[in-house]
Protein backbone atom coordinates (compact mmCIF):
# COMPACT_ATOMS: atom_id res chain seq x y z
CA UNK A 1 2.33 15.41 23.70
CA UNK A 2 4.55 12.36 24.09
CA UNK A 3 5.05 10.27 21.06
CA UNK A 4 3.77 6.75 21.88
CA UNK A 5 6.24 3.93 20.32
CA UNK A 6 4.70 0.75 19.11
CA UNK A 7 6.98 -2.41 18.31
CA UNK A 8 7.30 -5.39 15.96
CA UNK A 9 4.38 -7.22 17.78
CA UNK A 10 1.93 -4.11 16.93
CA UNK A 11 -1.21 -4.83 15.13
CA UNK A 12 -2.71 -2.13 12.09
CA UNK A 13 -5.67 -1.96 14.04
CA UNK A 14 -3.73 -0.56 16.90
CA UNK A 15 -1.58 1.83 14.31
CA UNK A 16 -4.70 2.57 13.07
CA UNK A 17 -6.33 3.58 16.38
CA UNK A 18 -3.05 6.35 16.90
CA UNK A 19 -3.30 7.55 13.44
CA UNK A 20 -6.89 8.28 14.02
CA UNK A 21 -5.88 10.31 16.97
CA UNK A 22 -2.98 11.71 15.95
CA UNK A 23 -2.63 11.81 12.30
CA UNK A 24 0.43 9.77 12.59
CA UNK A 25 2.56 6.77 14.09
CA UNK A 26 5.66 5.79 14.83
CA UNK A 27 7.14 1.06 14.90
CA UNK A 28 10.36 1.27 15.44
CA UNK A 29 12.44 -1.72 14.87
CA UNK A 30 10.02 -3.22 12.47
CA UNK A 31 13.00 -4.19 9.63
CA UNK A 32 15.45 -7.11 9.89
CA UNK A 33 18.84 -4.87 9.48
CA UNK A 34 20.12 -7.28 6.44
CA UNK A 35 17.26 -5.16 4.34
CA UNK A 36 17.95 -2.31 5.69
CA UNK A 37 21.43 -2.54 4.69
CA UNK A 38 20.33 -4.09 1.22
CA UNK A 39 17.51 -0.66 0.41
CA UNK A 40 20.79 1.61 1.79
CA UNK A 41 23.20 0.47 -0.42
CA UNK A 42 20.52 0.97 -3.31
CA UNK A 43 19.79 4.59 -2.31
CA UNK A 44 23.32 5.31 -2.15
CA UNK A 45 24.51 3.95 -5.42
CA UNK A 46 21.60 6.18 -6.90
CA UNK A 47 22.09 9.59 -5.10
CA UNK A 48 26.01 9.20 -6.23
CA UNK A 49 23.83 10.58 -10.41
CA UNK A 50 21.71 12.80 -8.23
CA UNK A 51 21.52 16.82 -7.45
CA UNK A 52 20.68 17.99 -4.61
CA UNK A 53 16.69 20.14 -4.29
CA UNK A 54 17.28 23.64 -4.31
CA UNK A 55 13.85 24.23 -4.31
CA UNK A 56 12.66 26.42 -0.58
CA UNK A 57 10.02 23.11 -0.22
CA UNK A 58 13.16 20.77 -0.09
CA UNK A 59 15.40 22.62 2.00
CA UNK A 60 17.49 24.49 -0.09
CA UNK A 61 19.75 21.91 -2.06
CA UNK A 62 20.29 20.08 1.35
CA UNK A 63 18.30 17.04 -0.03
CA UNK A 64 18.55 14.20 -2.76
CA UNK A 65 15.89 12.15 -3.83
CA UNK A 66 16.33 8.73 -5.55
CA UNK A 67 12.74 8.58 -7.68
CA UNK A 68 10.92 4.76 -8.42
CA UNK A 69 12.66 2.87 -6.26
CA UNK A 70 10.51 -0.04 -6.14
CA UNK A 71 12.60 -0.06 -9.47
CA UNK A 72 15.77 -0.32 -8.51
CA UNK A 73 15.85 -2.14 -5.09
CA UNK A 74 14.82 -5.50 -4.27
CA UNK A 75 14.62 -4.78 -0.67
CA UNK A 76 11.80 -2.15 -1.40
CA UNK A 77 9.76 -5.00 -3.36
CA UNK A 78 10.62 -7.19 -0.26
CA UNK A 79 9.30 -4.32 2.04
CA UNK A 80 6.03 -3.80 -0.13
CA UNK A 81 5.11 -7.17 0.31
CA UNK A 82 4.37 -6.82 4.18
CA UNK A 83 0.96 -7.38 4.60
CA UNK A 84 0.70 -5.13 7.26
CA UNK A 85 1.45 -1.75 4.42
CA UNK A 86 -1.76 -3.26 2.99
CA UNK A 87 -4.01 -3.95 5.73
CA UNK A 88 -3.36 -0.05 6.98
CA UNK A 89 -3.62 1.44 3.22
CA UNK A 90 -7.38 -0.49 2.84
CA UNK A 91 -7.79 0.96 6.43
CA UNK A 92 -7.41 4.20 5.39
CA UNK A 93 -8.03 4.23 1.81
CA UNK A 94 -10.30 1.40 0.79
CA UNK A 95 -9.90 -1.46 -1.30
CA UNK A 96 -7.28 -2.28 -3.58
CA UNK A 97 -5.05 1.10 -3.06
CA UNK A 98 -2.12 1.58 -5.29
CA UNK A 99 1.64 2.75 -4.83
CA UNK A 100 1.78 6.72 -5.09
CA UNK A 101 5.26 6.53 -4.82
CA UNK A 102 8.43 5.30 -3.92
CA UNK A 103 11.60 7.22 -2.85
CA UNK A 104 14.96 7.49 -1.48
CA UNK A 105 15.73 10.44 0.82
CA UNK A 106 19.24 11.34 1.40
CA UNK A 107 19.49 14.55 3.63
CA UNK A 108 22.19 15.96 3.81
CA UNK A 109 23.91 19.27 6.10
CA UNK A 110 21.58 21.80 4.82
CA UNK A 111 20.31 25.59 5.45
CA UNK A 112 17.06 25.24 6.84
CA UNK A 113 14.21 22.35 7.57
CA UNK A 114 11.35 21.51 4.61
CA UNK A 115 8.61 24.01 5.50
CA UNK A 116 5.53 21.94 6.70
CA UNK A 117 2.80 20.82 4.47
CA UNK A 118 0.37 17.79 4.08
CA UNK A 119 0.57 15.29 1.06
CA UNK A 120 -2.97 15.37 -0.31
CA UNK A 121 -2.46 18.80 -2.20
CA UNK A 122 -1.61 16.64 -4.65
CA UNK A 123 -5.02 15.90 -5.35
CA UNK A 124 -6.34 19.75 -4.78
CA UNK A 125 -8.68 20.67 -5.40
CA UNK A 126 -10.47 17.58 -6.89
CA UNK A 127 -10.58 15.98 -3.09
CA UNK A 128 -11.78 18.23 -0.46
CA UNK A 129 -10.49 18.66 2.72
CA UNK A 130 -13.14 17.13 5.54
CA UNK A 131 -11.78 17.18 9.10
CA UNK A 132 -12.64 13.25 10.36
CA UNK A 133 -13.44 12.43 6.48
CA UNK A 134 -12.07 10.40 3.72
CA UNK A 135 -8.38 9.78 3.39
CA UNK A 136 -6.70 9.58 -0.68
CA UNK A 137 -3.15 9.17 0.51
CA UNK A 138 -1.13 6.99 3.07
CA UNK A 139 2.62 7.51 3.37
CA UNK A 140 5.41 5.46 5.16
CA UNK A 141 9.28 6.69 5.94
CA UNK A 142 11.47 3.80 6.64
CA UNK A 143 14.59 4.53 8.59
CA UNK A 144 17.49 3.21 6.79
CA UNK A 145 20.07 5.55 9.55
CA UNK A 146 18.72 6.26 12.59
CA UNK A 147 16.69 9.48 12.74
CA UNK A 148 17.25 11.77 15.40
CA UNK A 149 16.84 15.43 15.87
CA UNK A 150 19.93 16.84 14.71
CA UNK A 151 20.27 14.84 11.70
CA UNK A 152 16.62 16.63 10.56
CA UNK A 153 14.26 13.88 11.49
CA UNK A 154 10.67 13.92 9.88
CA UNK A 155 9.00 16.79 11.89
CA UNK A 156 5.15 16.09 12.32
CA UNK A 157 2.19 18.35 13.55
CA UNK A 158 0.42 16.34 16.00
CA UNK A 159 -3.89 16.25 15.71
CA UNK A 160 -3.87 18.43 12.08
CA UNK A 161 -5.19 15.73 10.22
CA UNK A 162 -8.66 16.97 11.47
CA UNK A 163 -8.00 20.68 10.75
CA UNK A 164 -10.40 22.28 9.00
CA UNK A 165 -9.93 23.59 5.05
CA UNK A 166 -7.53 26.55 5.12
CA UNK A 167 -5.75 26.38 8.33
CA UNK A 168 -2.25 26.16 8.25
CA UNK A 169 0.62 25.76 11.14
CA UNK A 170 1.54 28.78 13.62
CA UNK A 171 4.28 29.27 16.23
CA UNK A 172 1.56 28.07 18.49
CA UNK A 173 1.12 24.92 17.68
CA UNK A 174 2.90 22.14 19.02
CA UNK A 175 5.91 20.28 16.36
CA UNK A 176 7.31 16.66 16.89
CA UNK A 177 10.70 15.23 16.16
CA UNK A 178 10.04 11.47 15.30
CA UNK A 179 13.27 10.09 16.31
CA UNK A 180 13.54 6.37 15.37
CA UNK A 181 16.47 3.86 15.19
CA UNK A 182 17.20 2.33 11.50
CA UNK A 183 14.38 -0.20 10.72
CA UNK A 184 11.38 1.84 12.43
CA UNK A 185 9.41 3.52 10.23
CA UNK A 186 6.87 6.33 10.75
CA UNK A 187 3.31 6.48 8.87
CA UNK A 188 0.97 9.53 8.62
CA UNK A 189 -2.19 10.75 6.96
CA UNK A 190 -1.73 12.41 3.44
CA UNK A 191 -4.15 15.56 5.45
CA UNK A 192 -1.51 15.43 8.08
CA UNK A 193 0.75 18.50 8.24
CA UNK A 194 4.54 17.20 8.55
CA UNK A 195 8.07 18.03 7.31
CA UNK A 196 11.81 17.01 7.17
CA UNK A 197 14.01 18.75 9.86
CA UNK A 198 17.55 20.38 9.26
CA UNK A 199 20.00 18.01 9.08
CA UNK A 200 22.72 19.83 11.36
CA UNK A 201 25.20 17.37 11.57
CA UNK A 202 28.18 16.12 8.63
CA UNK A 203 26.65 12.12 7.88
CA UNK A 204 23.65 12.23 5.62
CA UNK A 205 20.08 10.92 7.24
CA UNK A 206 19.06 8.54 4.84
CA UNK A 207 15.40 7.68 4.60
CA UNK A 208 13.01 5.04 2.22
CA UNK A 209 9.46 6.30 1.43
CA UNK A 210 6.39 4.21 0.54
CA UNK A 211 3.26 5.98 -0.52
CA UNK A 212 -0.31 4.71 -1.08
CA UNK A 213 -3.24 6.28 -2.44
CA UNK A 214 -7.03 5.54 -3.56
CA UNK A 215 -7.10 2.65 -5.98
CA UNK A 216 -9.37 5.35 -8.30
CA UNK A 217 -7.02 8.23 -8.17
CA UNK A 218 -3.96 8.34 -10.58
CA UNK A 219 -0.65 7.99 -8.74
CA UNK A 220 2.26 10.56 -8.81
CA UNK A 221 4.58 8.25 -10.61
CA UNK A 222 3.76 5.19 -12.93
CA UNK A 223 4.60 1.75 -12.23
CA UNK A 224 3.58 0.06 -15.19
CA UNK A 225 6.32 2.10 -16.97
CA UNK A 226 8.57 2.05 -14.16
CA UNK A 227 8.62 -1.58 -13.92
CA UNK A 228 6.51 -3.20 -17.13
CA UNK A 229 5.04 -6.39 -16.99
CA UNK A 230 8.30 -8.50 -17.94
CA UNK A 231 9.95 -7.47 -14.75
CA UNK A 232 6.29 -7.88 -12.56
CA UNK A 233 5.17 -11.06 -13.79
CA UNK A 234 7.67 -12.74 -11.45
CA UNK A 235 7.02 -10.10 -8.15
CA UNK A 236 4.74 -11.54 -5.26
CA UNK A 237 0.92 -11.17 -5.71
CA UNK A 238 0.34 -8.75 -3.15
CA UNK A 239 3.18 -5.83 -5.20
CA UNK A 240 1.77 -6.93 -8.36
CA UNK A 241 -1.92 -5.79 -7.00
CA UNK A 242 -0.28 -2.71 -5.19
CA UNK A 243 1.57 -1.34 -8.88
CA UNK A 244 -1.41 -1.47 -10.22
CA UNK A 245 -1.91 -4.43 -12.47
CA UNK A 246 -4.87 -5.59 -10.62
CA UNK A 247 -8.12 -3.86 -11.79
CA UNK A 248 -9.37 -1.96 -9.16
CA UNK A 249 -12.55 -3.80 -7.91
CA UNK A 250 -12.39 -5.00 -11.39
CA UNK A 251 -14.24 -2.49 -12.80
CA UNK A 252 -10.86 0.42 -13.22
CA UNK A 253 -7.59 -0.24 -15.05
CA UNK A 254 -9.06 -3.17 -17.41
CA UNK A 255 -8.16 -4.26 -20.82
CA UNK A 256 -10.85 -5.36 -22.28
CA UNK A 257 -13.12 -6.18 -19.40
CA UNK A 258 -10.33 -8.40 -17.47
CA UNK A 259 -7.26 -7.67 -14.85
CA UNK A 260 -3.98 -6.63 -16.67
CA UNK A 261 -2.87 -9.77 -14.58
CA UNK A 262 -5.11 -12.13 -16.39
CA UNK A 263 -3.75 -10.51 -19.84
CA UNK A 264 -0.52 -10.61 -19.54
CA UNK A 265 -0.26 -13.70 -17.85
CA UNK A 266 0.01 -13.18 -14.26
CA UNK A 267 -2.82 -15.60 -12.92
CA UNK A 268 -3.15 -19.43 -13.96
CA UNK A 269 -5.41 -19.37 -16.65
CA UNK A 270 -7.01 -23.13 -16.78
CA UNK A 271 -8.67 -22.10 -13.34
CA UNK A 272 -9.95 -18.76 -14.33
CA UNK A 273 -11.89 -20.19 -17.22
CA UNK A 274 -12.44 -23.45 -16.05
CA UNK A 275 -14.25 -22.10 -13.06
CA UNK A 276 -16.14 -19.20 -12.31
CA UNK A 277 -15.65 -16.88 -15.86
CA UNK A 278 -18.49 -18.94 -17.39
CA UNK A 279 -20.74 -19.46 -14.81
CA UNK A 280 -23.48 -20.59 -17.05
CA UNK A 281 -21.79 -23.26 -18.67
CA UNK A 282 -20.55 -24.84 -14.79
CA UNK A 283 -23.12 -23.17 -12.70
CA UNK A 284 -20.07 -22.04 -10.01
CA UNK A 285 -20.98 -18.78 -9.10
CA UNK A 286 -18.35 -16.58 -6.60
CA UNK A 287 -20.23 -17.34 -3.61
CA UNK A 288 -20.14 -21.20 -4.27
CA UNK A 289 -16.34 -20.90 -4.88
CA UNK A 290 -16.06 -19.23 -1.51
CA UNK A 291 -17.92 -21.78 0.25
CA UNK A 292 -15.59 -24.45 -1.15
CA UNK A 293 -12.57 -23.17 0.08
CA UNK A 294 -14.18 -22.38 3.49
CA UNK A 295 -14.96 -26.17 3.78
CA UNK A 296 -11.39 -27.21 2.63
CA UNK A 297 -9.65 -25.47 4.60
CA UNK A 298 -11.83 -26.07 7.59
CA UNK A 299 -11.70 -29.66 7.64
CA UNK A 300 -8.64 -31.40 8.83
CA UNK A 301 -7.96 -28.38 10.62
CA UNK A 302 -5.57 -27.28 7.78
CA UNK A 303 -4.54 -24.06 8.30
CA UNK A 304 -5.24 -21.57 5.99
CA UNK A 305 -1.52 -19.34 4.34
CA UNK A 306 -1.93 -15.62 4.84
CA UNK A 307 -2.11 -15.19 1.04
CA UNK A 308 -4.99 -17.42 0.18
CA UNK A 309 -6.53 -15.58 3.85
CA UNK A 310 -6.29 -12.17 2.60
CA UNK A 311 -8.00 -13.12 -1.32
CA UNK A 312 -10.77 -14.92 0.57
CA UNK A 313 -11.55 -11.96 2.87
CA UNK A 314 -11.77 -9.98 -0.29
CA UNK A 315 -13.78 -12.36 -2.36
CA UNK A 316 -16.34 -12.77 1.16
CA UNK A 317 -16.76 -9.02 1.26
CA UNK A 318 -17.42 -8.85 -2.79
CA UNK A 319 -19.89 -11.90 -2.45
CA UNK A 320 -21.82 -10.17 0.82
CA UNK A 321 -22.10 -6.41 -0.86
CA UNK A 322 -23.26 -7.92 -4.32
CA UNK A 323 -25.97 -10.06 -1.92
CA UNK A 324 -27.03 -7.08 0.23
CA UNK A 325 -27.18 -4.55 -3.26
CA UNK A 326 -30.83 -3.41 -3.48
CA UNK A 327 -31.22 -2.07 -7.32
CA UNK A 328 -30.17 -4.45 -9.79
CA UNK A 329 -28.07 -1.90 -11.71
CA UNK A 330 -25.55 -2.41 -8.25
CA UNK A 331 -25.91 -5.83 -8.18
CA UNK A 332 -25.16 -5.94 -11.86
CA UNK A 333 -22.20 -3.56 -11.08
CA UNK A 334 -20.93 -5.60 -8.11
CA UNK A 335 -21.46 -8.84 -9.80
CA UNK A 336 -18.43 -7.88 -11.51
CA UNK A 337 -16.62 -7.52 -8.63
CA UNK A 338 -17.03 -10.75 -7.21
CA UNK A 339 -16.28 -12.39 -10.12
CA UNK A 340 -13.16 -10.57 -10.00
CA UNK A 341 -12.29 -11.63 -6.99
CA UNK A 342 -12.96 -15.17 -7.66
CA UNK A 343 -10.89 -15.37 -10.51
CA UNK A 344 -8.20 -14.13 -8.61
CA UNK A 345 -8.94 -17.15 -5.48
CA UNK A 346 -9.06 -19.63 -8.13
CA UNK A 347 -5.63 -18.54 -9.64
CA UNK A 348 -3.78 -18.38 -6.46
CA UNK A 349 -5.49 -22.01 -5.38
CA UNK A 350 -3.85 -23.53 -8.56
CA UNK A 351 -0.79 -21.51 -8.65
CA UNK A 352 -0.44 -22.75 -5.06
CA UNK A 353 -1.27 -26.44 -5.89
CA UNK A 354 -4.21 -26.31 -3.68
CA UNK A 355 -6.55 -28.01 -6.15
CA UNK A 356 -9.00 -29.61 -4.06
CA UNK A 357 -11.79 -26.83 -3.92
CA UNK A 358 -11.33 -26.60 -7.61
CA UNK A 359 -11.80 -30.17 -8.32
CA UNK A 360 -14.65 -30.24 -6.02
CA UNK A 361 -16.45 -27.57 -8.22
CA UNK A 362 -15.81 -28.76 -11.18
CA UNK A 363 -17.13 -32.28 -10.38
CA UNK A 364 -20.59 -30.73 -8.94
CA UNK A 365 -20.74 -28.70 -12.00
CA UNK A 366 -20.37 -32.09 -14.23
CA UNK A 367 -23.00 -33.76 -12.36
């Protein structure tokens, strides 16, 4: 087949479409080059401490892997805060999906290419393989040198995302080089089979890797060690959700019944209680709160920032699947949820200064 390219003005549903086809996709030039440079010189510093794989699966000593990046380069905290890495992981994976990993890849002249596998073994055999089914892992390579063939670009097996359980590449079966300049990056399925190539020339191919899986499913490395709460109180809302400190549909990952953001001090906490917590005591339930902000930022024609856009589609679809819930132990359940999510509007509108809707509440709920 021939690869089909998409650009900076791509959309995830488009990526999305591809990957459904093909199991993979390829943006090229989607970095600004001052980041690239910024995640290279990180990778580099670290590989300098590291020894080379000689493990068969990572081509014999030929490659070098900087682990938890996100915790030692800015640029990869600056590059997990596109909203686009989001929008494709919830595609794929459903809401609130975590970082699996983070990694530096520095391949270097080696004996042979990394034999060909797919991701989600890593979950085997607790997540069966369904061709067309559910997805538990996401994975992006960002090219921080240009990949080409002969430096052992990431080698991917077109369609085998929809292989059955048990089938496993032949000669037969057609083999990709992704070549991309530095700044692309290629995404695939964790069920697509896929591989790094053999790096045949002398200057080391030099790759940044961004993983996702299920929000439920533990990742392969831990962020809340890797970078405690000290260090992510100050990170954008969107990485502190992705590491893991938001409670996954509020219901996984709590201390004591509430977000690790609301307990360590992540969210403003005059909105969360003064708001929607105690709903009996203000009579603001989630779906009033969503209303509110709906009719602020409606009127005036005020346009609505990308950040409060993405919490409000979350809180709407929280508010509509606790309305349509027939048995009242889900709508107990989901109830939850949406109070979640409402907390976590309510913080962002006061952390943001963008009071109005709250004040609007709170003087209905005095009257």
């Amino acid at each position: 087949m021939e690869i089909r390219y998409f650009g900076r003005g791509a959309t995830a549903a488009e990526i999305k479409a591809y990957l459904d086809e093909w199991g993979f996709a390829v943006v090229r030039d989607w970095l600004d080059h001052e980041v690239v440079d910024d995640i290279g010189r990180d990778i580099r510093r670290y590989a300098e401490r590291v020894v080379g794989l000689e493990m068969e699966f990572f081509g014999g000593g030929a490659l070098k892997k900087v682990e938890g990046l996100a915790a030692k380069s800015a640029g990869v905290i600056d590059v997990m805060n596109d909203p686009i890495l989001v929008e494709l992981a919830e595609a794929f994976l459903g809401e609130d999906p975590l970082i699996n990993a983070t990694g530096g890849f520095v391949l270097e002249k080696g004996r042979r290419p990394q034999p060909l596998h797919h991701d989600d073994v890593l979950y085997k055999p607790f997540f069966p393989r369904i061709p067309g089914g559910p997805e538990c892992m996401l994975n992006m390579m960002y090219a921080i040198t240009d990949f080409t063939k002969e430096n052992g670009a990431t080698r991917m097996v077109p369609g085998s995302h929809l292989w059955p359980e048990g089938r496993e590449p032949t000669d037969t079966d057609e083999v990709l080089d992704l070549e991309m300049p530095r700044g692309s990056f290629a995404i695939w399925l964790g069920s697509t089979w896929h591989g790094a190539g053999q790096n045949l020339t002398d200057t080391p191919r030099i790759g940044c890797e961004i993983g996702f899986n299920c929000g439920w499913l533990r990742p392969h490395e831990n962020y809340q060690l890797l970078i405690p709460p000290g260090l992510a109180r100050d990170m954008p809302l969107q990485v502190q959700e992705i590491l893991g400190y938001k409670a996954h549909r509020g219901m996984l990952g709590c201390i004591e019944q509430r977000s690790p953001m609301e307990v360590f001090g992540f969210e403003r906490r005059r909105s969360v209680r003064g708001v929607v917590q105690a709903e009996t005591a203000k009579g603001v339930p989630p779906r009033e709160l969503e209303n509110a902000v709906r009719r602020y930022f409606s009127s005036d024609d005020r346009k609505i920032p990308n950040e409060a856009g993405r919490i409000l589609a979350k809180l709407t679809k929280a508010n509509d699947r606790h309305l349509a819930a027939d048995r009242k132990e889900d709508r107990d359940m989901l109830e939850v949820v949406a109070e979640t999510e409402a907390r976590a509007m309510a913080s962002y509108l006061e952390g943001a200064g963008l009071t109005a809707p709250i004040e609007a509440l709170r003087r209905a709920g005095m009257n």
